[in-house]
Structure formats: C-alpha cells, structure tokens
N, C-alpha and C. Protein backbone atom coordinates (compact mmCIF):
# COMPACT_ATOMS: atom_id res chain seq x y z
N UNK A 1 0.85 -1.20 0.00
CA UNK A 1 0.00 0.00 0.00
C UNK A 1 0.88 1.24 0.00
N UNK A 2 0.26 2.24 -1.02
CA UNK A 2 1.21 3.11 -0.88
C UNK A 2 0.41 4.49 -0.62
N UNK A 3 1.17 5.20 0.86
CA UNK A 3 -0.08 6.05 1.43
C UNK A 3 -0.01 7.29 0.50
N UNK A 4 0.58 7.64 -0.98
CA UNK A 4 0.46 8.67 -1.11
C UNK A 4 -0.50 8.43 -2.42
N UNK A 5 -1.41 7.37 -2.44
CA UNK A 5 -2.09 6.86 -3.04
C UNK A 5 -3.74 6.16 -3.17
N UNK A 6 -4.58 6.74 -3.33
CA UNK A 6 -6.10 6.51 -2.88
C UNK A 6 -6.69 5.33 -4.22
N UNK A 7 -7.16 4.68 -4.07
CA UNK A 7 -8.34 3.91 -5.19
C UNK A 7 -10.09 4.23 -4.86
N UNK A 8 -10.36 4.71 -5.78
CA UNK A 8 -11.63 4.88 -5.84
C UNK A 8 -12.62 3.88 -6.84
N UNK A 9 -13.61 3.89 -6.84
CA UNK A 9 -14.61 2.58 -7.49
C UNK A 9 -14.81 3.47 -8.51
N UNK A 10 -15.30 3.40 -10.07
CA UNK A 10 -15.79 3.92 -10.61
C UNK A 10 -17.24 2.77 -11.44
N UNK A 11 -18.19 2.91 -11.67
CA UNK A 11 -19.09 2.20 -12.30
C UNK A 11 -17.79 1.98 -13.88
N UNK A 12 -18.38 0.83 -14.51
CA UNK A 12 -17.43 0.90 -15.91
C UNK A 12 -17.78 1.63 -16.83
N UNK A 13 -19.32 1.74 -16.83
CA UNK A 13 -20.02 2.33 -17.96
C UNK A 13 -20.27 4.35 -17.58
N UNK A 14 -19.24 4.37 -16.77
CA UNK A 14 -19.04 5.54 -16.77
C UNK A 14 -17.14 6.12 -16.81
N UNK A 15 -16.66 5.12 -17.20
CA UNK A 15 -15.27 5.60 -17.42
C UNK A 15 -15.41 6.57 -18.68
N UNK A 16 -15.99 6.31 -19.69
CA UNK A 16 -16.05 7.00 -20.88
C UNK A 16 -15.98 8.94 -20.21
N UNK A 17 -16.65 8.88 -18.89
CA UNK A 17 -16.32 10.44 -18.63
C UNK A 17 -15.41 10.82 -18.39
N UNK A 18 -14.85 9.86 -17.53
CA UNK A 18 -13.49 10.32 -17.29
C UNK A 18 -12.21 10.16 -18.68
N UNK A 19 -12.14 9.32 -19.18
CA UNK A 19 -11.40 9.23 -19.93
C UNK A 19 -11.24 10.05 -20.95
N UNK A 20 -12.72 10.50 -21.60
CA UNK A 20 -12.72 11.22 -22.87
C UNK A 20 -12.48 10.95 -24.38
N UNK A 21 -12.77 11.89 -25.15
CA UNK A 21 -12.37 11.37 -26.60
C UNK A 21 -10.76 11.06 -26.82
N UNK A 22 -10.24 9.87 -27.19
CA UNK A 22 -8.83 9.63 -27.38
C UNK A 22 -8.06 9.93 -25.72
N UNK A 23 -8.76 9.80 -24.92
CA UNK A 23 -8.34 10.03 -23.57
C UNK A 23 -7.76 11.80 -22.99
N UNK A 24 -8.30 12.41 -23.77
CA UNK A 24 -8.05 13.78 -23.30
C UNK A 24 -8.65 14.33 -21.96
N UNK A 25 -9.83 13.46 -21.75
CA UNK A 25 -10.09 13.92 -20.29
C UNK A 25 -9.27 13.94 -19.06
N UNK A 26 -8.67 12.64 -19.06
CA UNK A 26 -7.73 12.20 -18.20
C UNK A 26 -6.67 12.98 -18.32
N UNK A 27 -6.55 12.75 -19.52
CA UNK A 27 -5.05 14.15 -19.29
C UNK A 27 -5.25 15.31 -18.83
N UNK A 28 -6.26 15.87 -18.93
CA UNK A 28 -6.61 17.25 -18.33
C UNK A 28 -6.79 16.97 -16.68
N UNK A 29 -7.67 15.62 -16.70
CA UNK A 29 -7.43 15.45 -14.99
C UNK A 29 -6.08 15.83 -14.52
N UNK A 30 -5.60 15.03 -15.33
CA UNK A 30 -4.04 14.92 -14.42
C UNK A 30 -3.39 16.10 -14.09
N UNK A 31 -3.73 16.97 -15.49
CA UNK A 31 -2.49 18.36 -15.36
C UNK A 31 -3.05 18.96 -14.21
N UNK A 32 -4.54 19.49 -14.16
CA UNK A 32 -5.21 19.98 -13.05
C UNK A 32 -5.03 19.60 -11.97
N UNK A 33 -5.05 18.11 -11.48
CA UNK A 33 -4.69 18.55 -10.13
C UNK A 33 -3.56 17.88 -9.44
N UNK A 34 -2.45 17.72 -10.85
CA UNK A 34 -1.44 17.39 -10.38
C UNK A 34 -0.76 16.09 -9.89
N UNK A 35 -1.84 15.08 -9.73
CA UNK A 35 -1.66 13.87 -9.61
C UNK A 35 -1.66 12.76 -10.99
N UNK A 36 -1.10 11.71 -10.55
CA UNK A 36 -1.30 10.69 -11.65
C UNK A 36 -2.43 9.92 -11.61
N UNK A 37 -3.43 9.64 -12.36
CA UNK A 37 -4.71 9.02 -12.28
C UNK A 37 -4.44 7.68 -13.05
N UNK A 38 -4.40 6.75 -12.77
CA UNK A 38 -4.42 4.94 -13.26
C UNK A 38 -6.06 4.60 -13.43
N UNK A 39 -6.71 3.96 -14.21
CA UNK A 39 -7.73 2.86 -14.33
C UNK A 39 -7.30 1.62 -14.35
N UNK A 40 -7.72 0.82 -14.22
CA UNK A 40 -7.91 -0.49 -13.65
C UNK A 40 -8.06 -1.26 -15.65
N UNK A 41 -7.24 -1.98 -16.04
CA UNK A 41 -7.57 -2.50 -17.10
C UNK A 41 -8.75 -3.68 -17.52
N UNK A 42 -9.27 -3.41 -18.04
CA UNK A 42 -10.96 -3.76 -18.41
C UNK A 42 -10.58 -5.61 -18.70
N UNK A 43 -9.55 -5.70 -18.71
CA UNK A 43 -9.28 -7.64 -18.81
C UNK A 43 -8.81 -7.97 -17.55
N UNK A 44 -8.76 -6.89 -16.59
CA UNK A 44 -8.24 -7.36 -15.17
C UNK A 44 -9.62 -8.56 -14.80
N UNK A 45 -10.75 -8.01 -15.12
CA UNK A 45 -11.77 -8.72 -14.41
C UNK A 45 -12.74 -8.27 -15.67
N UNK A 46 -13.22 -8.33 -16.49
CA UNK A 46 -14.36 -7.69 -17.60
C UNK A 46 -15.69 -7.90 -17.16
N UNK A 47 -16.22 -8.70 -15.96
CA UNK A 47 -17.52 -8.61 -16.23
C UNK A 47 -18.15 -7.71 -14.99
N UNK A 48 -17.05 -7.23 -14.20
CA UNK A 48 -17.02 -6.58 -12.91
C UNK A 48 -17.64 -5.00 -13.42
N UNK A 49 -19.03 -4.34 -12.41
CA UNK A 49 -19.57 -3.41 -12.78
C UNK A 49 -18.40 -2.51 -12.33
N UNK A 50 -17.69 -2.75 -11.18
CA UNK A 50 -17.15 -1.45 -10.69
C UNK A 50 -15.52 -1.35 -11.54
N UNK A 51 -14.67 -0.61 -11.67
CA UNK A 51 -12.98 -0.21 -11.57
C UNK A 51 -12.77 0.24 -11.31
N UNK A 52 -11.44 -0.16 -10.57
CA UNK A 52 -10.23 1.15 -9.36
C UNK A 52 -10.00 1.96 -10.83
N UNK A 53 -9.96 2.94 -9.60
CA UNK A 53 -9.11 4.10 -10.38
C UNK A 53 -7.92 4.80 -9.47
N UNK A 54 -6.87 4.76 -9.84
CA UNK A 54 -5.74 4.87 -9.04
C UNK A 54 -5.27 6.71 -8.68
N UNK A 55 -5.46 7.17 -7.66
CA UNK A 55 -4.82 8.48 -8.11
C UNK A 55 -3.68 8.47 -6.89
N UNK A 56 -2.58 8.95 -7.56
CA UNK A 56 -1.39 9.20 -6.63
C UNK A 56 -0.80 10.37 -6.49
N UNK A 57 -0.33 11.18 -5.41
CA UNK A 57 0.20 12.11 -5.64
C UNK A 57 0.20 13.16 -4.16
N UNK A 58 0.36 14.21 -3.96
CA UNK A 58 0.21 14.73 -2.62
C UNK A 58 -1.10 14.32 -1.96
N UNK A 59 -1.21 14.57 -0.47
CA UNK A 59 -3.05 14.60 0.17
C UNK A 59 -3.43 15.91 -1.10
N UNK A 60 -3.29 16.50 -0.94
CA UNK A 60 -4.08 17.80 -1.94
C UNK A 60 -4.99 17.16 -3.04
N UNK A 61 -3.19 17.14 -3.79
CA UNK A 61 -3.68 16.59 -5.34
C UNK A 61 -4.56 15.28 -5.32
N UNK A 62 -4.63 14.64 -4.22
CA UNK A 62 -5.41 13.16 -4.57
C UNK A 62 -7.00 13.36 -4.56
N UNK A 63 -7.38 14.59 -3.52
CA UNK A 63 -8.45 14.97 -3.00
C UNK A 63 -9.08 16.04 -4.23
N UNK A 64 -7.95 16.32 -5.01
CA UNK A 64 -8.50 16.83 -6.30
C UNK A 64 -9.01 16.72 -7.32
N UNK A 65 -8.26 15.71 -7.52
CA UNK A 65 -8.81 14.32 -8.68
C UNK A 65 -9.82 14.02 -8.34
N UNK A 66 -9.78 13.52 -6.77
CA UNK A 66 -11.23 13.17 -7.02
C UNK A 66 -12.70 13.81 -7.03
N UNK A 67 -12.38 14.84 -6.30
CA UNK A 67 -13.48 15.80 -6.88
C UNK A 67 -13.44 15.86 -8.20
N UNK A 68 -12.40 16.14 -9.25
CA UNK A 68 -12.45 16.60 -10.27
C UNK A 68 -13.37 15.23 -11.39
N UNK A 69 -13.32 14.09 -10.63
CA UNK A 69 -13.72 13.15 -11.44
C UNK A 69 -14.80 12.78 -11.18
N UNK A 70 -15.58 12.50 -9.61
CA UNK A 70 -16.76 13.09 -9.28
C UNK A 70 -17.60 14.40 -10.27
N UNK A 71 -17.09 15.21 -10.15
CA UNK A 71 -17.58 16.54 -11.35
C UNK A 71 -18.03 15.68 -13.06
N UNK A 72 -17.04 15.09 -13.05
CA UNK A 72 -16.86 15.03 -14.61
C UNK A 72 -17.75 13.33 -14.69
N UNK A 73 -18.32 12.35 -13.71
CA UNK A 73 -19.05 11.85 -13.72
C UNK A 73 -20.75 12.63 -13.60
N UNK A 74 -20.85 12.91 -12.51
CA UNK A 74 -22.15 13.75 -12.22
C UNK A 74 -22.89 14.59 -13.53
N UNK A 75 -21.44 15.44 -14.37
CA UNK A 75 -21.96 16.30 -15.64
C UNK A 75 -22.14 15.42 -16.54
N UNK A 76 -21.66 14.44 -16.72
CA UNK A 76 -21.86 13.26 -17.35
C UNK A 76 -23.43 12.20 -17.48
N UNK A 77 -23.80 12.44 -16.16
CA UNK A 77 -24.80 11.80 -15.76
C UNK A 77 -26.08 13.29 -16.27
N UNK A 78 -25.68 14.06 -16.03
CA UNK A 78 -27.08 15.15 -16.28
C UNK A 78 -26.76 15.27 -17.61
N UNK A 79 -25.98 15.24 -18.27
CA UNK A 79 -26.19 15.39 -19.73
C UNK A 79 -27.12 14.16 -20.72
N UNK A 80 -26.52 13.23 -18.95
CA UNK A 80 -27.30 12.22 -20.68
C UNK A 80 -28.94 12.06 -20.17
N UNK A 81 -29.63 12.11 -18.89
CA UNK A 81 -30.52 12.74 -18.17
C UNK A 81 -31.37 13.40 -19.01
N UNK A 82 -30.52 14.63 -19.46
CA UNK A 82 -31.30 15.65 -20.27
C UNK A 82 -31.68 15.48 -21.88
N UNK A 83 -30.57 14.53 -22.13
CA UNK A 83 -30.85 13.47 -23.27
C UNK A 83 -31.96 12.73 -23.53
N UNK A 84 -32.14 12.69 -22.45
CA UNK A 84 -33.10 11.36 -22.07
C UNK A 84 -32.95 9.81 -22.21
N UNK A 85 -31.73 9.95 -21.93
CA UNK A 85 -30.97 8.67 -21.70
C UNK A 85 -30.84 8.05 -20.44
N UNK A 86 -30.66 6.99 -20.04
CA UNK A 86 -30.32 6.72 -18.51
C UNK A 86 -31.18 5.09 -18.40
C-alpha cells in the first residue's frame, strides 16, 4: 500500500467520462490537479460493474482528482438525463 495513493470505485459504464475522446479527459485530470490518475484495465476482471481508479500524488492533489472526477461523472450523468438517456 502506498499512502500517497487513494483507489476509488468507478461504475465501468461511466469511465467513458473520465477518460474522454482519445483520452483527453484524463489528461486534463491529471495536469489539473497534479496527480497521476491509473484505471484499472478492463481484462483485469471484464464482467465486474465497478474499476479502481488509481490516483497518486500529494493529500491535496489526490483529494482533487477526485473531486475533479466526481464533477466530470455527475456532468456526465445530467447530460445524458437531459438526453433522455439513462
């Protein structure tokens, strides 16, 4: 275990928010708050609803990410809501 390091659950069918087109989301995670963000590779386990998502980096930056990815799930979720998707 490494304490400068948190795992969070993400549903699978919502990585697409975080990740982004060609993965640009994530990269923007990262620059923002400074930490390194890992997912969990989809052949670790494929039929599993949830994946770690790894963020490492100061207490700050870890607590950033994850708000920041919280955010970018939630806007994720009202967009498609308003879609009328869900």
């Amino acid at each position: 275990f490494d304490p400068n390091s948190m795992v969070i659950q993400v549903p699978s069918h919502q990585l697409g928010s975080i990740l982004g087109k060609g993965g640009q989301r994530i990269r923007d995670l990262r620059m923002q708050s400074g930490s390194n963000i890992s997912i969990e590779p989809k052949d670790f386990e494929p039929q599993r609803q949830l994946r770690n998502v790894t963020i490492t980096g100061t207490y700050e930056q870890r607590q950033w990410a994850n708000y920041l990815i919280m955010m970018a799930i939630q806007a994720a979720d009202a967009e498609k809501a308003m879609k009328g998707g869900g």
